[in-house]
PDB file of N, CA and C in Angstrom:
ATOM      1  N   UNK A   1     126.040  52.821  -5.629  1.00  0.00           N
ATOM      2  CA  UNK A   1     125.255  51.836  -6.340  1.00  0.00           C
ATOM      3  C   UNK A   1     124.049  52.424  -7.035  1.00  0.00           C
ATOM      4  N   UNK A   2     123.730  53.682  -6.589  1.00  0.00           N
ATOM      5  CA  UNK A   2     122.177  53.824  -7.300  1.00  0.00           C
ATOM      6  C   UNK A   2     122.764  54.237  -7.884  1.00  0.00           C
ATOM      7  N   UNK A   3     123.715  54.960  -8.247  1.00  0.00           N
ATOM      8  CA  UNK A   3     123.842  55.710  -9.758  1.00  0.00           C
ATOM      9  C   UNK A   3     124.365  55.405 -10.966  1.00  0.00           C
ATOM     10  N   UNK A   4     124.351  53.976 -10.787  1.00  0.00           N
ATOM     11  CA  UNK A   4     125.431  52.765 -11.803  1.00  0.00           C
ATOM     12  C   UNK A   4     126.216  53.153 -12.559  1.00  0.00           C
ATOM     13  N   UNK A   5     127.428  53.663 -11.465  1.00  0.00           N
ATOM     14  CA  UNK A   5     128.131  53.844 -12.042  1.00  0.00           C
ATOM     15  C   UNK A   5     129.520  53.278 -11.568  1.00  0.00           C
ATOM     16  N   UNK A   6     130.372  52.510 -11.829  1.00  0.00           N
ATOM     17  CA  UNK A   6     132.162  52.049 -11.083  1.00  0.00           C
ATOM     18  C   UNK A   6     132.340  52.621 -10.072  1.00  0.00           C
ATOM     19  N   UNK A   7     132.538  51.746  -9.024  1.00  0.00           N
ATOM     20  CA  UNK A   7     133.302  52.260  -7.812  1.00  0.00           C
ATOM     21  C   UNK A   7     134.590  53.215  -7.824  1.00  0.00           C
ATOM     22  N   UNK A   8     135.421  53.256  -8.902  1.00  0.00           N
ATOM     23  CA  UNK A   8     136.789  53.459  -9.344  1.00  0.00           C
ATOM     24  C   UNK A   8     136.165  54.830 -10.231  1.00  0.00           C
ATOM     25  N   UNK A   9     135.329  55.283 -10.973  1.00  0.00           N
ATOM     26  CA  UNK A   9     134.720  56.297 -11.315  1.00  0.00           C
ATOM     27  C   UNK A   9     134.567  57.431 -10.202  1.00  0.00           C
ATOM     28  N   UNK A  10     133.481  56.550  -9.292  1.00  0.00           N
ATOM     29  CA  UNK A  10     132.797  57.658  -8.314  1.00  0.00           C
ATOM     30  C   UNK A  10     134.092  58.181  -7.431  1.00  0.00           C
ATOM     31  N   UNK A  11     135.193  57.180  -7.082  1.00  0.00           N
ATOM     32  CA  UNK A  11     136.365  57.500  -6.374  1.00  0.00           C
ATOM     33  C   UNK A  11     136.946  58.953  -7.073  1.00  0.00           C
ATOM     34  N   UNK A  12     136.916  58.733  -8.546  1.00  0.00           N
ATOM     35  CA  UNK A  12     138.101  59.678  -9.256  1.00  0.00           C
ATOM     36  C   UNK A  12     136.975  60.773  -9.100  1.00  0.00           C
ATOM     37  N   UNK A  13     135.834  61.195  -8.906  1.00  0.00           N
ATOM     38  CA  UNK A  13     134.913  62.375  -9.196  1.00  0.00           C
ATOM     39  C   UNK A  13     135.403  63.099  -7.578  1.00  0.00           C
ATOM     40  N   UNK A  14     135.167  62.161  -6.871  1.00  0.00           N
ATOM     41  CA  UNK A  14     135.687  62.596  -5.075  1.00  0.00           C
ATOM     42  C   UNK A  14     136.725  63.137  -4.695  1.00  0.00           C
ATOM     43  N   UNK A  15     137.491  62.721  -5.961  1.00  0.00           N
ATOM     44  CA  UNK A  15     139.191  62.884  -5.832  1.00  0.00           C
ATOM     45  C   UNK A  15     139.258  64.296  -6.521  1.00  0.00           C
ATOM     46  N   UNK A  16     138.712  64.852  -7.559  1.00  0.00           N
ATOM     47  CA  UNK A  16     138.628  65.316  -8.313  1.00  0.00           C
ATOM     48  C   UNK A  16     139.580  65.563  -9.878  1.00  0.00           C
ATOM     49  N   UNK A  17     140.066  64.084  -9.592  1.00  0.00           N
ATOM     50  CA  UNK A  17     140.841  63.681 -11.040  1.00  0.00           C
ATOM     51  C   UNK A  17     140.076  63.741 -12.199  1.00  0.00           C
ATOM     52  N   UNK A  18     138.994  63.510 -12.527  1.00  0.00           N
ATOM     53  CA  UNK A  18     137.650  63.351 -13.574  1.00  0.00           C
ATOM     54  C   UNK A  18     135.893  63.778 -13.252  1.00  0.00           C
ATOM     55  N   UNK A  19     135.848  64.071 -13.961  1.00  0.00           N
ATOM     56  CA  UNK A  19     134.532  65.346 -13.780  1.00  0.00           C
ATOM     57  C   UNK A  19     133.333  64.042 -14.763  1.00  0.00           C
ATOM     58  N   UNK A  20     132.182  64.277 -13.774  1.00  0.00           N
ATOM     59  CA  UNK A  20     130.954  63.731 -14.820  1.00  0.00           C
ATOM     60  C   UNK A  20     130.583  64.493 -15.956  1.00  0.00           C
ATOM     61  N   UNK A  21     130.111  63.526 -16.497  1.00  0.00           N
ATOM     62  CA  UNK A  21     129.816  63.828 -18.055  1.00  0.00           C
ATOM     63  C   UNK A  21     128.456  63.580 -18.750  1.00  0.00           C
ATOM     64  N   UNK A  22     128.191  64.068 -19.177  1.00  0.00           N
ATOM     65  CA  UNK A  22     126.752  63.480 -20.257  1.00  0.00           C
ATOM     66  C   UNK A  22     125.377  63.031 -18.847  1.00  0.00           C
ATOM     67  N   UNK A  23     125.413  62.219 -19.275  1.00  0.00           N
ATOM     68  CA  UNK A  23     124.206  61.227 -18.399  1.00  0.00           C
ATOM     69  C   UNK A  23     124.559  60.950 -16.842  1.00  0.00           C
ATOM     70  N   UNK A  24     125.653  61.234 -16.891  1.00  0.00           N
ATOM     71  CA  UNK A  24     126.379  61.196 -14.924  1.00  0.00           C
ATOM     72  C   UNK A  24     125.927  62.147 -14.545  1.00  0.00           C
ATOM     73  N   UNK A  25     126.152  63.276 -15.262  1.00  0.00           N
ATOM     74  CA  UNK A  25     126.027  64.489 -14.811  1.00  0.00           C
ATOM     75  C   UNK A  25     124.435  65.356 -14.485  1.00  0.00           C
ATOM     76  N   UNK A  26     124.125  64.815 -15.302  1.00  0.00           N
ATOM     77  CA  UNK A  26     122.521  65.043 -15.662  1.00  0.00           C
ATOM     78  C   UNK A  26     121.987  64.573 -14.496  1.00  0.00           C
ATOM     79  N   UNK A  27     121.997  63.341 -14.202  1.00  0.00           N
ATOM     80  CA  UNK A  27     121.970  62.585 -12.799  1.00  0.00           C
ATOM     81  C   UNK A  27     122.324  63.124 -11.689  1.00  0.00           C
ATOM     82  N   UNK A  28     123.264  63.554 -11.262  1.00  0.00           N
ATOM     83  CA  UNK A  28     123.751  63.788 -10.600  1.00  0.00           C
ATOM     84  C   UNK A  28     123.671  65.533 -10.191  1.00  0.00           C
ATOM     85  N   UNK A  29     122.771  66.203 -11.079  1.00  0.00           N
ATOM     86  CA  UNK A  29     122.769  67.565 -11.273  1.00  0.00           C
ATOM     87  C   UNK A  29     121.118  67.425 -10.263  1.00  0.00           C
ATOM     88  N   UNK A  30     120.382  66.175 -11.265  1.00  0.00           N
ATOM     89  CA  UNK A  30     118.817  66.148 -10.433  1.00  0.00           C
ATOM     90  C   UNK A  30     118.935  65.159  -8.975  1.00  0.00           C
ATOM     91  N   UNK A  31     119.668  64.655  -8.588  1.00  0.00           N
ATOM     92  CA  UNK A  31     119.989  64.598  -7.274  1.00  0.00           C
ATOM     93  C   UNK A  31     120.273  65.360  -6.514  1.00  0.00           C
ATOM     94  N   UNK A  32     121.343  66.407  -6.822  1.00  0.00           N
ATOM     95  CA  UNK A  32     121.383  67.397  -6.321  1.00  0.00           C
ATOM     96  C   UNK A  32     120.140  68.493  -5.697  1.00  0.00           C
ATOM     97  N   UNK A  33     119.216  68.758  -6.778  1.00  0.00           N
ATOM     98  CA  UNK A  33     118.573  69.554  -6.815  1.00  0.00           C
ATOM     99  C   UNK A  33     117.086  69.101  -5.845  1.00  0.00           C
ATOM    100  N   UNK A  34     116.850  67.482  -6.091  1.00  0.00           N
ATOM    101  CA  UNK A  34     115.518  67.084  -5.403  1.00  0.00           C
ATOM    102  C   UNK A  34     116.118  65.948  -4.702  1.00  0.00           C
ATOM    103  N   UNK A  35     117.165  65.600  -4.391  1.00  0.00           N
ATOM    104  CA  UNK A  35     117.460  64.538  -3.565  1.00  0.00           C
ATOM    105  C   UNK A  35     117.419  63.163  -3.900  1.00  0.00           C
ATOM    106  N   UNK A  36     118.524  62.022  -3.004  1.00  0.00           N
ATOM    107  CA  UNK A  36     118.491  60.918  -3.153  1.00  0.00           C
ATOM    108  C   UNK A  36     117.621  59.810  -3.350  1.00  0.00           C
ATOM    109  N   UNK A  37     116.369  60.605  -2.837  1.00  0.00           N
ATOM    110  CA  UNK A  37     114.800  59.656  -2.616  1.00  0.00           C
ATOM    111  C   UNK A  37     114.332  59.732  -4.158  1.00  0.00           C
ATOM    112  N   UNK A  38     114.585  60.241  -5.196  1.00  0.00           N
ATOM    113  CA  UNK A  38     114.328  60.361  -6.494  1.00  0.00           C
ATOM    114  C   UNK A  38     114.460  59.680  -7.189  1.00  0.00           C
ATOM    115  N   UNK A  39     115.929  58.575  -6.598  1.00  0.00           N
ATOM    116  CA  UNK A  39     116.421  57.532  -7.279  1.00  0.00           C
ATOM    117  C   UNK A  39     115.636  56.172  -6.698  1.00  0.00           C
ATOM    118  N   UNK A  40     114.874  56.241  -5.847  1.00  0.00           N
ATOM    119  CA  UNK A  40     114.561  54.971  -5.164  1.00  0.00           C
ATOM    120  C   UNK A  40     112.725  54.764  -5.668  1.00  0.00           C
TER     121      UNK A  40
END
């Protein structure tokens, strides 16, 4: 939910059928790096 993005998205990234992109990724690159508390 914090990363608004489809349940059916985040599934296929887990799965590794589909890779983030653009603005997912970006996101998901600075989560990585400084953590979940970044988003809140």
């Amino acid at each position: 939910r914090l990363l608004w993005a489809h349940k059916r998205t985040v599934q296929r990234w887990e799965a590794g059928t589909m890779r983030p992109t653009g603005a997912a990724l970006a996101l998901l690159t600075l989560v990585k790096r400084r953590g979940i508390q970044i988003l809140t």
